[in-house]
C-alpha atoms as a PDB file:
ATOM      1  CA  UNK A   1       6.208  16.130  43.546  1.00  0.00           C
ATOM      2  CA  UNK A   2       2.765  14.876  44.465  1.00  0.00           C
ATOM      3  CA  UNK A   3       2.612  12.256  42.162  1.00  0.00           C
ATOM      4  CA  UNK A   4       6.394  11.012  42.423  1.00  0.00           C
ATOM      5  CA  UNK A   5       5.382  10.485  46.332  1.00  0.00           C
ATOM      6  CA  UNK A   6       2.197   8.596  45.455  1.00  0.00           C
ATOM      7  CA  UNK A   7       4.661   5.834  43.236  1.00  0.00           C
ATOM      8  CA  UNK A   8       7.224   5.530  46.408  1.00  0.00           C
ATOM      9  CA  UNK A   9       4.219   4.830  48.819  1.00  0.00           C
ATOM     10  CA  UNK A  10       3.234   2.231  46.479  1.00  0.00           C
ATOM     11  CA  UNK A  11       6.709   0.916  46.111  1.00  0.00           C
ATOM     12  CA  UNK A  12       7.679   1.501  49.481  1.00  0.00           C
ATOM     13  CA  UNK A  13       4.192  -0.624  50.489  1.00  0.00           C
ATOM     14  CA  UNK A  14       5.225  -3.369  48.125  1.00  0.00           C
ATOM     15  CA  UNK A  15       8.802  -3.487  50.001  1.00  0.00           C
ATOM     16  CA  UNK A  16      10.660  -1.971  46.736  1.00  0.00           C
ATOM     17  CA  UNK A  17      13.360   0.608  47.406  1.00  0.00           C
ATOM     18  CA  UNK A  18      13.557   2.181  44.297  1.00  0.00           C
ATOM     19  CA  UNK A  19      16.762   3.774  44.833  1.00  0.00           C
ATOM     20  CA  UNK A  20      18.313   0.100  45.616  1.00  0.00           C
ATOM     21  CA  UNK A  21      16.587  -0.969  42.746  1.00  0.00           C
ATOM     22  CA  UNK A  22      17.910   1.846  40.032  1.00  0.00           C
ATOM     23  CA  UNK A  23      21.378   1.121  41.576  1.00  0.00           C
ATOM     24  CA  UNK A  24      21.356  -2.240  41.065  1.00  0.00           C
ATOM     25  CA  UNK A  25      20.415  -1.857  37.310  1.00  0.00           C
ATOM     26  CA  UNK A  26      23.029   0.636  36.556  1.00  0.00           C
ATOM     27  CA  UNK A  27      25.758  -1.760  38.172  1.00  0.00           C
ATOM     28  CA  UNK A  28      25.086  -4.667  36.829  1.00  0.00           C
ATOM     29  CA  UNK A  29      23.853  -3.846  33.052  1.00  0.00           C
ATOM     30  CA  UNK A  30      26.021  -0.491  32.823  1.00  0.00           C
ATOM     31  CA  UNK A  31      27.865  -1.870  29.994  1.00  0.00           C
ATOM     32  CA  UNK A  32      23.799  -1.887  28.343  1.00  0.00           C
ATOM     33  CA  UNK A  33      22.985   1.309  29.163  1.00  0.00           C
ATOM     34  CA  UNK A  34      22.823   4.128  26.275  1.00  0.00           C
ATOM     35  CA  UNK A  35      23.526   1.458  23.673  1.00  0.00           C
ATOM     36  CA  UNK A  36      21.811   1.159  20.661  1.00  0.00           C
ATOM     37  CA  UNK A  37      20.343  -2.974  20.097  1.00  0.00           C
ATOM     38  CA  UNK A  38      18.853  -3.922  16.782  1.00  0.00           C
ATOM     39  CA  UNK A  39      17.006  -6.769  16.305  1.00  0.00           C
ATOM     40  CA  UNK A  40      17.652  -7.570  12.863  1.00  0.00           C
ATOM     41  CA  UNK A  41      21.131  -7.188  10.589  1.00  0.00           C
ATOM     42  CA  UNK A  42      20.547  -4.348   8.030  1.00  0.00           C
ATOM     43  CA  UNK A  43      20.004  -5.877   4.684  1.00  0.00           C
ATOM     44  CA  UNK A  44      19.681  -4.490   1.621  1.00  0.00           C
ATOM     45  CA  UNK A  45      16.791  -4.968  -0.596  1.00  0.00           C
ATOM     46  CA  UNK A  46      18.294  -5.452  -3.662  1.00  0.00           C
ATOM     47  CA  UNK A  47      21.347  -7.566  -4.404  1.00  0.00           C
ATOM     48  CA  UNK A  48      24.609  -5.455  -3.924  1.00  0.00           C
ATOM     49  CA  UNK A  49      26.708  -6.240  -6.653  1.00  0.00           C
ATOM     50  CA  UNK A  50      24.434  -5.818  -9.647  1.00  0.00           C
ATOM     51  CA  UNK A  51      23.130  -2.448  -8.296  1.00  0.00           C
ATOM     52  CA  UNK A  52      27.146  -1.530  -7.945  1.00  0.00           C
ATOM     53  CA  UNK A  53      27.726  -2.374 -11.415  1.00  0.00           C
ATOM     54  CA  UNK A  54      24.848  -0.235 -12.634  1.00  0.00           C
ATOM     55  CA  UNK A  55      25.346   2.402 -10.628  1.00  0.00           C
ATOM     56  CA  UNK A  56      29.152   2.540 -11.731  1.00  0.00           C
ATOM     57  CA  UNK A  57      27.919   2.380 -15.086  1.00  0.00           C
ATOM     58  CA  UNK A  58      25.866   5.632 -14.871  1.00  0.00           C
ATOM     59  CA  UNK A  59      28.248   7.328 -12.234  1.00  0.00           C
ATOM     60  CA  UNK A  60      31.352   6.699 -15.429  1.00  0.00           C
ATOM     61  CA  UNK A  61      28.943   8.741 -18.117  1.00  0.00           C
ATOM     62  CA  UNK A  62      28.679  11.769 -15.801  1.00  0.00           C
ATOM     63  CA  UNK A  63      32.397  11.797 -14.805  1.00  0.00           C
ATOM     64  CA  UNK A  64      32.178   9.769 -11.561  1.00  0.00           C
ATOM     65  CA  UNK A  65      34.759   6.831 -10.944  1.00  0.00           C
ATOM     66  CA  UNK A  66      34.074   5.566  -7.140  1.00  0.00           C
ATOM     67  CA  UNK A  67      30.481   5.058  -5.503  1.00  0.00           C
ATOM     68  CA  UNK A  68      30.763   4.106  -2.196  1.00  0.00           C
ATOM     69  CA  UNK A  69      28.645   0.737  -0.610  1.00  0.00           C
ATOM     70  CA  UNK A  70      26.411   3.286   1.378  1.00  0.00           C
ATOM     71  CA  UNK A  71      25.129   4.911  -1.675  1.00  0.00           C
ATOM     72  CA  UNK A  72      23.967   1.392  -3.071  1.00  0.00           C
ATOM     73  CA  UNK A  73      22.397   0.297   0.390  1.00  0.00           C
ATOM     74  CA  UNK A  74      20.452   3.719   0.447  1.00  0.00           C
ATOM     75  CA  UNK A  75      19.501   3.110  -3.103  1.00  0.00           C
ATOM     76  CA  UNK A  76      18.125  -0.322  -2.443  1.00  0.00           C
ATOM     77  CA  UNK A  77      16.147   0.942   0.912  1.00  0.00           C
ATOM     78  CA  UNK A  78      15.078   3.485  -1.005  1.00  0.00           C
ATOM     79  CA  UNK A  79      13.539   1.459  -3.641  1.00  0.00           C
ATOM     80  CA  UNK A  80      12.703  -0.498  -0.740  1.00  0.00           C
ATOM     81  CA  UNK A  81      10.456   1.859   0.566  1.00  0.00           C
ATOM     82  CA  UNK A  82       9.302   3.431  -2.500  1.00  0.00           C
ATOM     83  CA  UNK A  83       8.071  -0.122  -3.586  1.00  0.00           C
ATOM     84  CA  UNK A  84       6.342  -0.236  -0.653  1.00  0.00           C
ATOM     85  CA  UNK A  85       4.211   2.746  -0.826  1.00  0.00           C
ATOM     86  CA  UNK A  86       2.975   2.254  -4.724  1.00  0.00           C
ATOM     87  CA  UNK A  87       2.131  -1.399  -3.331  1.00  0.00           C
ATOM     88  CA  UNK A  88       0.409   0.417  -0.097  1.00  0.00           C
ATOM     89  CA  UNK A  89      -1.443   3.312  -2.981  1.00  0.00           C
ATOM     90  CA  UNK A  90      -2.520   0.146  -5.035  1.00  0.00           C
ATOM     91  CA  UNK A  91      -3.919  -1.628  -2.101  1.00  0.00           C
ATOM     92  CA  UNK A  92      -6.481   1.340  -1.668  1.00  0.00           C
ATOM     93  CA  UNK A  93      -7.301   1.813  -4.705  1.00  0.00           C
ATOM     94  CA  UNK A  94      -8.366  -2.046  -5.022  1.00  0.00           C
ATOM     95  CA  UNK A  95     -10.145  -2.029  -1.916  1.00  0.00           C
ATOM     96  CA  UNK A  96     -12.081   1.052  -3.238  1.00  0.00           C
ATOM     97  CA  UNK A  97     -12.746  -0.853  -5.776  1.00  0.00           C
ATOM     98  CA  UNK A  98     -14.422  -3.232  -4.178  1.00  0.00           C
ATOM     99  CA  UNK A  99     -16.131  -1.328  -2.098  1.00  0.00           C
ATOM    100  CA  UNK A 100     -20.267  -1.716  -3.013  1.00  0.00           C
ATOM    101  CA  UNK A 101     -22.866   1.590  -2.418  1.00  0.00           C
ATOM    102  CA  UNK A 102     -26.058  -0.405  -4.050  1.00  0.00           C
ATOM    103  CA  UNK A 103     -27.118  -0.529  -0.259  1.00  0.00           C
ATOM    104  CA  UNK A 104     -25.639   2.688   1.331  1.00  0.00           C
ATOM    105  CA  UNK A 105     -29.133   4.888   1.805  1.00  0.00           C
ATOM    106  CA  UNK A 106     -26.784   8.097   1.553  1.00  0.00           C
ATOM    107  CA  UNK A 107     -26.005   7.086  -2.247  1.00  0.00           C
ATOM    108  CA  UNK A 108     -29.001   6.949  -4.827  1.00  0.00           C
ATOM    109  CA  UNK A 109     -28.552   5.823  -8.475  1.00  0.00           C
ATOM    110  CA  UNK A 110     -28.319   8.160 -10.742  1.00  0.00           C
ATOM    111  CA  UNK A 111     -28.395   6.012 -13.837  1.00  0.00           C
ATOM    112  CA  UNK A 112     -28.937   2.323 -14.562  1.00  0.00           C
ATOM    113  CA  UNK A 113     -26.122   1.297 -16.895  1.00  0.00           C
ATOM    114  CA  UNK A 114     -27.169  -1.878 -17.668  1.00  0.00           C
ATOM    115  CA  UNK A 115     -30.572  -1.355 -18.021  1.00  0.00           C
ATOM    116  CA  UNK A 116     -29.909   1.443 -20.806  1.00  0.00           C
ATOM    117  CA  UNK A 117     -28.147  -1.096 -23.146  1.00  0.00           C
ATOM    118  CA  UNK A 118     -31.016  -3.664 -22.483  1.00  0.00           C
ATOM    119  CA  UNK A 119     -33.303  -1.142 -23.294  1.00  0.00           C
ATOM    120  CA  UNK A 120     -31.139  -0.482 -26.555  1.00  0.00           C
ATOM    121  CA  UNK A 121     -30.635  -3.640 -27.559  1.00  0.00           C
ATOM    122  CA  UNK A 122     -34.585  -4.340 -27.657  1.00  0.00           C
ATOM    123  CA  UNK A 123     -34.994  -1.290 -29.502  1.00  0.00           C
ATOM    124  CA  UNK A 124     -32.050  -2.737 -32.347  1.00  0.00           C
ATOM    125  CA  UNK A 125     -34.056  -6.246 -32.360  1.00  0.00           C
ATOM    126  CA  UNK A 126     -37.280  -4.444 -32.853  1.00  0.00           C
ATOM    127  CA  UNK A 127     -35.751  -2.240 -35.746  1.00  0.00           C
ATOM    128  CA  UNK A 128     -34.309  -5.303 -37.242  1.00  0.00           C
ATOM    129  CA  UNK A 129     -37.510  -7.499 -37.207  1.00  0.00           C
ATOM    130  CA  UNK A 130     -39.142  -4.497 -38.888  1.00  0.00           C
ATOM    131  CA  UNK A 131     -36.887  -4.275 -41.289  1.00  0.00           C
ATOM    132  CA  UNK A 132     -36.529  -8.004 -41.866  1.00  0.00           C
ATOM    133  CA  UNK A 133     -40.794  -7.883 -42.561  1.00  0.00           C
ATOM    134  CA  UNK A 134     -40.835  -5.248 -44.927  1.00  0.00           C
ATOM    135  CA  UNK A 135     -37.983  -6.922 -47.182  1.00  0.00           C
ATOM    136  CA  UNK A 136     -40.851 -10.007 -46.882  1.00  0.00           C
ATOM    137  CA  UNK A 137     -43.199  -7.776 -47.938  1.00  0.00           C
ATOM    138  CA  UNK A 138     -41.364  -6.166 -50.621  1.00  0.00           C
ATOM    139  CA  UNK A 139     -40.069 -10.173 -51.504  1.00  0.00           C
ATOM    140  CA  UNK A 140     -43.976 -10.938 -51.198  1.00  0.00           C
ATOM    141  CA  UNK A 141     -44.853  -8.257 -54.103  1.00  0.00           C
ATOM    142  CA  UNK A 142     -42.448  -8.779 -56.050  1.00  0.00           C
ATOM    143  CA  UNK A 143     -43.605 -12.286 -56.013  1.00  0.00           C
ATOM    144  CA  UNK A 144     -47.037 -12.034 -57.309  1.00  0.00           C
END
């Protein structure tokens, strides 16, 4: 009870009664109390009536003539939410993407892509100019 005491010094030195206070809340907002207040009107993500008609369509092949409204609004938050975590997924992976290590000191290259195909690409234009002068050679001798 120590700390219950320490608030009603504090309130009781501000010139609060807290039991005034707690009765005059429950009188005058008693209709408020215990009920439930959204801020926003429950909508569904996708539109109704299409959804209805394709979910009648399936429900008819297995048998099924009635689907009530709730089963389309938890179908649309459903692919409400589901939407929402690929998008949330993809967002990481992007970011990973972007994500550089060239300057982390924990990382160190292992290989140099880039500097392996200009290596090989020299090594193809050094092949083909040796190629190219012995056919000039070979064009040479045949020549004389």
């Amino acid at each position: 009870y120590r700390d219950d005491d320490d608030i009603n010094d504090v309130a009781s030195m501000a010139g609060v009664n807290l039991h005034e206070e707690s009765a005059r809340i429950m009188a005058t907002n008693s209709d408020l109390v215990g009920t439930q207040i959204q801020s926003c009107k429950d909508e569904p993500f996708l539109a109704a009536i299409p959804l209805h008609k394709r979910i009648l369509e399936m429900a008819k092949k297995l048998g099924i003539t009635d689907v009530p409204a709730e089963v389309v609004t938890f179908i649309s938050h459903a692919t409400q939410n589901r939407l929402r975590t690929v998008i949330e997924k993809v967002t990481v992976i992007t970011q990973h993407r972007m994500e550089s290590y060239k300057d982390d000191e924990w990382y160190e290259q292992a290989t140099d892509v880039r500097s392996q195909l200009k290596f090989f690409e020299q090594l193809e234009r050094l092949e083909k100019q040796r190629k190219d002068e012995q056919e000039r050679e070979i064009l040479l001798k045949a020549a004389k």
